[in-house]
N, C-alpha and C. Protein backbone atom coordinates (compact mmCIF):
# COMPACT_ATOMS: atom_id res chain seq x y z
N UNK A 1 8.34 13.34 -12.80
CA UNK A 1 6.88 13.33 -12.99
C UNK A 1 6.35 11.93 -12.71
N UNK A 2 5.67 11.87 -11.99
CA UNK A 2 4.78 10.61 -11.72
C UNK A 2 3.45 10.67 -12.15
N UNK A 3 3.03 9.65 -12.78
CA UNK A 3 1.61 9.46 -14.13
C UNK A 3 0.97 7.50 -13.22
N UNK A 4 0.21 8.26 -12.61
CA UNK A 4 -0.55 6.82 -11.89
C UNK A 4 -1.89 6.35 -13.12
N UNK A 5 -2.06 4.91 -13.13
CA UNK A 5 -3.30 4.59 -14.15
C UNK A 5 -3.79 3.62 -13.46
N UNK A 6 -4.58 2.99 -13.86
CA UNK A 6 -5.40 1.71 -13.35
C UNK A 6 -6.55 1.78 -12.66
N UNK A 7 -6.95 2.59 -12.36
CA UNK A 7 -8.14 3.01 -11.59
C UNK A 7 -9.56 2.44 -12.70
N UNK A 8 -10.63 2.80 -12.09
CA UNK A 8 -11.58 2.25 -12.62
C UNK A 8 -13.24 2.07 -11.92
N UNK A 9 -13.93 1.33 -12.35
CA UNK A 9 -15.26 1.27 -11.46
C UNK A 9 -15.17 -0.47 -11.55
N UNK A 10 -15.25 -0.98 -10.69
CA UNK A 10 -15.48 -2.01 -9.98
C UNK A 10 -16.57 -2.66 -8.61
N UNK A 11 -16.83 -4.02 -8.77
CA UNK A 11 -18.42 -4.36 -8.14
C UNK A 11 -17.18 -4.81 -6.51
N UNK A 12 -17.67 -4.55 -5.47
CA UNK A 12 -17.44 -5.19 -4.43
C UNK A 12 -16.85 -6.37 -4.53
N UNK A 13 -15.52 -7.21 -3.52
CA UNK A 13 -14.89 -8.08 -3.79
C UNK A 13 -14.19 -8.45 -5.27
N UNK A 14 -14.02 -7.16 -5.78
CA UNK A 14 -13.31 -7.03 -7.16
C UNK A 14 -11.82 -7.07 -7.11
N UNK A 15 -11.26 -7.09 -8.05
CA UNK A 15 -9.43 -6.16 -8.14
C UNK A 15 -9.23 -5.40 -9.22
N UNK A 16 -8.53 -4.51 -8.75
CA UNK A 16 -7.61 -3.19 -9.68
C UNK A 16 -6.27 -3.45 -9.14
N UNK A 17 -5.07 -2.72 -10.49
CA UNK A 17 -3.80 -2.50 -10.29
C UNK A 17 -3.48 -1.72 -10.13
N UNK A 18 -3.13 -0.70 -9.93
CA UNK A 18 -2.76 0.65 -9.99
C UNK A 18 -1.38 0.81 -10.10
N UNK A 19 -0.88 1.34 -11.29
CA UNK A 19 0.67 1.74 -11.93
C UNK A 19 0.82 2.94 -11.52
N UNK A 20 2.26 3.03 -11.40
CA UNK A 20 2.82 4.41 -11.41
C UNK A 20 4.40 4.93 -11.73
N UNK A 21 4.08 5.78 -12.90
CA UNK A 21 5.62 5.40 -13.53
C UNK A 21 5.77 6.66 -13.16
N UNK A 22 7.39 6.50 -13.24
CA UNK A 22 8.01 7.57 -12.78
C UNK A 22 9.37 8.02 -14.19
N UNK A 23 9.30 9.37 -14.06
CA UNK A 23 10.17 9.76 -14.86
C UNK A 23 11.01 11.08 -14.22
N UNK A 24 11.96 11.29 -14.88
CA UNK A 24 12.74 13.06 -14.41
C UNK A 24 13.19 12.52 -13.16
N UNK A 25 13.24 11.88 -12.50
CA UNK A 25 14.13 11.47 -11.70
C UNK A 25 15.06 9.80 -11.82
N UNK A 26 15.97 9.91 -10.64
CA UNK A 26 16.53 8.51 -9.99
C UNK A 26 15.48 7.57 -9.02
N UNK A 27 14.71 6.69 -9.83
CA UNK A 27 13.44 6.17 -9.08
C UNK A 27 14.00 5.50 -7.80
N UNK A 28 15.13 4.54 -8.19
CA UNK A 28 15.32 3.37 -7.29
C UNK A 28 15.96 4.63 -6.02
N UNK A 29 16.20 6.00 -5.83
CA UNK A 29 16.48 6.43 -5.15
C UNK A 29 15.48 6.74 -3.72
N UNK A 30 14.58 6.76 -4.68
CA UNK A 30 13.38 7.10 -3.26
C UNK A 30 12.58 5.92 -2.89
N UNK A 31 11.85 6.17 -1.62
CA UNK A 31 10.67 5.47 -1.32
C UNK A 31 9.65 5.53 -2.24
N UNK A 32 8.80 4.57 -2.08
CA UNK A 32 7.33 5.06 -2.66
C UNK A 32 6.38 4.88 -2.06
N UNK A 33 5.08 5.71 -2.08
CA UNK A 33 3.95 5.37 -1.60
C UNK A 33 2.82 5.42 -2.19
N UNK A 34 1.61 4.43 -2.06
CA UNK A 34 -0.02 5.12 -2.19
C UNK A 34 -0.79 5.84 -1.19
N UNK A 35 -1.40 6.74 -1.44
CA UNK A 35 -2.38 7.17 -1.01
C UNK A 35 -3.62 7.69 -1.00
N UNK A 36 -4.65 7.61 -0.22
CA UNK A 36 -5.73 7.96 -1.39
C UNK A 36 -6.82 9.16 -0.23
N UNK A 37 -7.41 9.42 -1.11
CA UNK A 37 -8.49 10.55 -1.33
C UNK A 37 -9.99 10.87 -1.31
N UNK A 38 -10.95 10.12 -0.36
CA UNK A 38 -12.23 9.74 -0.71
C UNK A 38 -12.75 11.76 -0.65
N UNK A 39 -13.92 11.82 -1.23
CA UNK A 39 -14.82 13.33 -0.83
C UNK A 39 -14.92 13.62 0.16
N UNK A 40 -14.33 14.64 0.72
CA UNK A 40 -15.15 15.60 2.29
C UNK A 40 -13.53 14.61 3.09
N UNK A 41 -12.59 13.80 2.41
CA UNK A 41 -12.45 13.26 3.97
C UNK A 41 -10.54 13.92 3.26
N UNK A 42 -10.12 13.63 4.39
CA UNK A 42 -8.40 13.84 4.23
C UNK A 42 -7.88 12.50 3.36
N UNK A 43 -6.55 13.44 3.17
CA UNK A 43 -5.52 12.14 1.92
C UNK A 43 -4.92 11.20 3.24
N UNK A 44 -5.08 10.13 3.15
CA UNK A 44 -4.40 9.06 4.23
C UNK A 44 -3.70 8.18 3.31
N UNK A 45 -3.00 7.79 4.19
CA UNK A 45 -2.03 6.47 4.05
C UNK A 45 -2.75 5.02 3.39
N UNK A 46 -1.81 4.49 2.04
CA UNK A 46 -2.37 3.10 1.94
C UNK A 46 -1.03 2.48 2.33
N UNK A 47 -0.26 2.61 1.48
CA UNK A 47 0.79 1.74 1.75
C UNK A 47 2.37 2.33 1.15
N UNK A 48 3.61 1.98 1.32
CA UNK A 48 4.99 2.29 1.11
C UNK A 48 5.85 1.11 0.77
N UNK A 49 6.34 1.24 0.26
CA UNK A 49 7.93 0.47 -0.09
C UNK A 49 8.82 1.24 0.01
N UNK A 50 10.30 0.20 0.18
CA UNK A 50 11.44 1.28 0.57
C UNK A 50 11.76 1.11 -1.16
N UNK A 51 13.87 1.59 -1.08
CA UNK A 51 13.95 2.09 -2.48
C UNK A 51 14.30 0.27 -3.28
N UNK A 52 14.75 -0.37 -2.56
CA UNK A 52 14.72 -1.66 -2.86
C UNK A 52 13.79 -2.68 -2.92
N UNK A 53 12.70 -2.41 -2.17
CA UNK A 53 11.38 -3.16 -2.29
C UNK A 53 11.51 -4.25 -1.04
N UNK A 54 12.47 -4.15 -0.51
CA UNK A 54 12.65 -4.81 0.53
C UNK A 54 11.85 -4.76 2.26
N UNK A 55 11.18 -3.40 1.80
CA UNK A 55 10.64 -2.83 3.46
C UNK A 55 9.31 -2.67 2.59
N UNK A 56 7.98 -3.10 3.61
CA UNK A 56 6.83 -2.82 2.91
C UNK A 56 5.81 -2.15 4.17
N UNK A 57 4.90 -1.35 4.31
CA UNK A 57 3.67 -0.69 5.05
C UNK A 57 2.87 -0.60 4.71
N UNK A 58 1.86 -1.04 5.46
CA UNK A 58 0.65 -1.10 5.05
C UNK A 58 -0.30 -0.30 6.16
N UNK A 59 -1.13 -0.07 5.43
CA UNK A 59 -2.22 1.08 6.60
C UNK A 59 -3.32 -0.43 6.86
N UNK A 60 -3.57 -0.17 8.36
CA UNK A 60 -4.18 -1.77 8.97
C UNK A 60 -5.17 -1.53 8.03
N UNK A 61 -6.02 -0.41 7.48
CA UNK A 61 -7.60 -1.00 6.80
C UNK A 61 -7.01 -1.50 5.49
N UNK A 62 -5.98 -1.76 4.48
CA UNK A 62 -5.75 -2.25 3.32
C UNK A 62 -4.70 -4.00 3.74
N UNK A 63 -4.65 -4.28 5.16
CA UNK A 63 -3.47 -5.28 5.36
C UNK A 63 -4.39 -6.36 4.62
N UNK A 64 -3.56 -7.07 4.33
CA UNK A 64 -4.30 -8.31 3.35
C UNK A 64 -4.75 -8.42 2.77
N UNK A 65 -5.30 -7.69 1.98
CA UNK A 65 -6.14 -7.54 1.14
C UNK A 65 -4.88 -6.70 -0.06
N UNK A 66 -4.57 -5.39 -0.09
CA UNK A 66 -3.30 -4.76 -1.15
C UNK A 66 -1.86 -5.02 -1.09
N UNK A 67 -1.42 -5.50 -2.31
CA UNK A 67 0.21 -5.24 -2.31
C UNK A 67 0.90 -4.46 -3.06
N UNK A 68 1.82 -3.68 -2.20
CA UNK A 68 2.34 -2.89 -3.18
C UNK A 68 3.92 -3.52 -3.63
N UNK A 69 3.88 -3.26 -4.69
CA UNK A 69 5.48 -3.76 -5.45
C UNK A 69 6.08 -2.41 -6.09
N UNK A 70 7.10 -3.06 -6.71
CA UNK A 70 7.87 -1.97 -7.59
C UNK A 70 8.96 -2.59 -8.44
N UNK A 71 9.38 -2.34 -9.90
CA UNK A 71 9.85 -2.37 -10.31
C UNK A 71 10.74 -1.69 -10.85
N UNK A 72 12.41 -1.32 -10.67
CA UNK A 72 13.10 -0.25 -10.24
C UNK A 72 13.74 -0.07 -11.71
N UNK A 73 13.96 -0.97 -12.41
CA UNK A 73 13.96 -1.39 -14.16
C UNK A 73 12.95 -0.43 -15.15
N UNK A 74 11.60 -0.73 -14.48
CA UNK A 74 10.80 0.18 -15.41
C UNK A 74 10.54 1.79 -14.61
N UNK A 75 10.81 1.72 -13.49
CA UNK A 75 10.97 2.80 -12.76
C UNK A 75 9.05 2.93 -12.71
N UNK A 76 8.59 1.95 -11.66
CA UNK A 76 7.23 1.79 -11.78
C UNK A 76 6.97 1.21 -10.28
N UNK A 77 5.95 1.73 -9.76
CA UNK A 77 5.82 1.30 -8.77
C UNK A 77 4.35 0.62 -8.89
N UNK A 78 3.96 -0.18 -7.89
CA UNK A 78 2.04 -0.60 -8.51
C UNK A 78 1.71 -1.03 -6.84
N UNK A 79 0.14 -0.99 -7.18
CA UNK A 79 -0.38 -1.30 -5.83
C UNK A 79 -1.90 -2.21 -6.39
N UNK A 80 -1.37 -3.57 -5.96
CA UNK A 80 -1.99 -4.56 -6.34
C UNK A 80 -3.16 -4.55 -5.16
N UNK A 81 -4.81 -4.45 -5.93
CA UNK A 81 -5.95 -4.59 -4.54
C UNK A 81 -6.94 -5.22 -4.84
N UNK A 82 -7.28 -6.44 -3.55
CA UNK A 82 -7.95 -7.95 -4.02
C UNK A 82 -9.27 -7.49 -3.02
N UNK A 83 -10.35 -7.59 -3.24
CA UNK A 83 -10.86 -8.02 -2.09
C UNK A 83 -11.54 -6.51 -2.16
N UNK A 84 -11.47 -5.78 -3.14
CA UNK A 84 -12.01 -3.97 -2.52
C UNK A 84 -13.68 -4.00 -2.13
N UNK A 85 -13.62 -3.11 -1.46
CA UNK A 85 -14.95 -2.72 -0.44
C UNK A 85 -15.36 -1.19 -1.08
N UNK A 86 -16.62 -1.09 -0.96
CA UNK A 86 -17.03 0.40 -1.29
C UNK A 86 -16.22 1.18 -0.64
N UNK A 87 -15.95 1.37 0.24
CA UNK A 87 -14.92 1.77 1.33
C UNK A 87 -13.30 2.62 0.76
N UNK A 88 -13.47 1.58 -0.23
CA UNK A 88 -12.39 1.49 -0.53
C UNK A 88 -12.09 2.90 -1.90
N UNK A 89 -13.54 3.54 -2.34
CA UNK A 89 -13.58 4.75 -3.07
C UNK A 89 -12.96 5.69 -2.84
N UNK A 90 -12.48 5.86 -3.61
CA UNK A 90 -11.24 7.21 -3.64
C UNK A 90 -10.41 7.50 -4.62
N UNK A 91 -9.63 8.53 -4.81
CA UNK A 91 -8.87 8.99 -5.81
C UNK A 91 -7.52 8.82 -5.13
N UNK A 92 -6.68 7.91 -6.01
CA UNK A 92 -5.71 7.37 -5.36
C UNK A 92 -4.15 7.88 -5.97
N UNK A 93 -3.22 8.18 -4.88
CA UNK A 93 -2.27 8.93 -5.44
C UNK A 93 -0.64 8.34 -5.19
N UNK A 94 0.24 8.34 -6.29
CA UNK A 94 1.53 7.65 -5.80
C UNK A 94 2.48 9.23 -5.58
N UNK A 95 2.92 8.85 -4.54
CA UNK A 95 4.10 9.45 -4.62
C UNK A 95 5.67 9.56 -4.08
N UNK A 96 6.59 10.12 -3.64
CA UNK A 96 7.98 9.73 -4.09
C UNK A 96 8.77 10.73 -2.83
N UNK A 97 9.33 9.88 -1.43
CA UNK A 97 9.52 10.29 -0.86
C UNK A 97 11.51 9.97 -0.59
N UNK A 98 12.10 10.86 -0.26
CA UNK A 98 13.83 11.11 -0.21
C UNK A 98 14.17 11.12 1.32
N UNK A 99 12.98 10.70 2.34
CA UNK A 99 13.60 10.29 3.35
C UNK A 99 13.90 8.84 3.48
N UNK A 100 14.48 8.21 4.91
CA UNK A 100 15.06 6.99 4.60
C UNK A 100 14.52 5.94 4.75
N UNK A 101 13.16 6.20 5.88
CA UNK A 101 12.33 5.26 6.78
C UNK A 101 11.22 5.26 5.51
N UNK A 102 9.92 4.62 6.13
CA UNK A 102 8.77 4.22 5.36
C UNK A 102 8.24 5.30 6.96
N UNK A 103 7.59 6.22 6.12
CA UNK A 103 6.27 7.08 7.33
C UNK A 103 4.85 7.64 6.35
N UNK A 104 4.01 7.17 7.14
CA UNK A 104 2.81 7.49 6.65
C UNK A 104 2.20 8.83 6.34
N UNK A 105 3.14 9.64 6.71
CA UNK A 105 2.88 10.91 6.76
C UNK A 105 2.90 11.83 5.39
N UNK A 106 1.82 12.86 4.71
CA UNK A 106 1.88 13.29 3.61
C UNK A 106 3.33 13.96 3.31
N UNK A 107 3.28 14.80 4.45
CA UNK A 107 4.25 15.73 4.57
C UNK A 107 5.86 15.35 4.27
N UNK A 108 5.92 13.85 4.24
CA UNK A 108 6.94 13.29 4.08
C UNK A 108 7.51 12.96 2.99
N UNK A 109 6.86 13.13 1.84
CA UNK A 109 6.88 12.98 0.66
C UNK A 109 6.78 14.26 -0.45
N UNK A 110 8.29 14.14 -1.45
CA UNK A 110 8.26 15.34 -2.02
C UNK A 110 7.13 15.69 -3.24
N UNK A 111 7.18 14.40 -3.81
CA UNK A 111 6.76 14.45 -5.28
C UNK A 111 5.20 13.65 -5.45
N UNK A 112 4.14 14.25 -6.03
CA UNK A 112 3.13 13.25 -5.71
C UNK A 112 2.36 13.24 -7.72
N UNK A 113 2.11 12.02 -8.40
CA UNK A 113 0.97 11.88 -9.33
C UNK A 113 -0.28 12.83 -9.42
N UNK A 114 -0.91 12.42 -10.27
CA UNK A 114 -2.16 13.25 -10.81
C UNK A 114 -3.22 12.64 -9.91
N UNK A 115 -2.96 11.31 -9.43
CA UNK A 115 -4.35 10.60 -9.07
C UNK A 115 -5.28 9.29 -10.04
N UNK A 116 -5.95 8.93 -9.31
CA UNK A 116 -6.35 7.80 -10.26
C UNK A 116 -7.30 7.37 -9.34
N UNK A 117 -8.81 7.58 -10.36
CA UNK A 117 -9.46 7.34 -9.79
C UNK A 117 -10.44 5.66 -9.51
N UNK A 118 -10.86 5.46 -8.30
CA UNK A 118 -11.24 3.67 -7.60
C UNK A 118 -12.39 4.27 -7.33
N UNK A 119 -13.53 3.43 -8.25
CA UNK A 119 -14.91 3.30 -7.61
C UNK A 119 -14.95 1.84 -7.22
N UNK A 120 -15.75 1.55 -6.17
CA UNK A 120 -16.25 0.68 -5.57
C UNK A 120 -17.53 0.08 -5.42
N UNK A 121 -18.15 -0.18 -6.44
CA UNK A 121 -19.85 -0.38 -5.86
C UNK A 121 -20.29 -2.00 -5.06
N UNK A 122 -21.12 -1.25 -4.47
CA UNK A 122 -21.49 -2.52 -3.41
C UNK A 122 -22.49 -3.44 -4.05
């Protein structure tokens, strides 16, 4: 089960953390990813880590601005975001993929959170 938090309402050029713990499984086994969710539009890609934290992806509209980490101890993954843009609204989701690469793709991923929701005001 994956339980994402940190979300929130925030003014333009703000930051949020976004946690995501994981339980019922072997965390350090899988990848992880964010992804998020604005209204009317599709779930896209923010970003991935591999199972070591060693490989990182980023979707070009979050590069520099989000980092994602993980901590394989608390079995927690987080996605650190500096700099957010209205843009940046959405309901944001971790989840937990058993292939080997980092791919942006939903479909690639078995296990996904409840969501957590990022307002952005300008």
């Amino acid at each position: 089960q994956l339980q994402a938090s940190g979300g929130g309402l925030v003014q333009a050029g703000g930051s949020l953390r976004l946690s995501c713990a994981d339980s019922g499984r072997t965390f350090s086994n899988y990848n992880m990813g964010w992804f998020r969710q604005a209204p009317g539009k599709e779930r896209e890609f923010v970003a991935a880590i591999s199972r070591s934290g060693g490989s990182l992806r980023y979707a070009d509209s979050v590069k520099g601005r989000f980092t994602i980490s993980r901590d394989n101890a608390k079995n927690t993954v987080y996605l650190q975001m500096n700099s957010l843009k209205p843009e940046d609204t959405a309901v944001y989701y971790c989840a937990a993929s058993s292939i080997g690469i980092l791919l942006p793709s939903t479909s690639n991923y078995l296990y996904w959170g409840q969501g957590t929701q990022v307002t952005v005001s300008s």
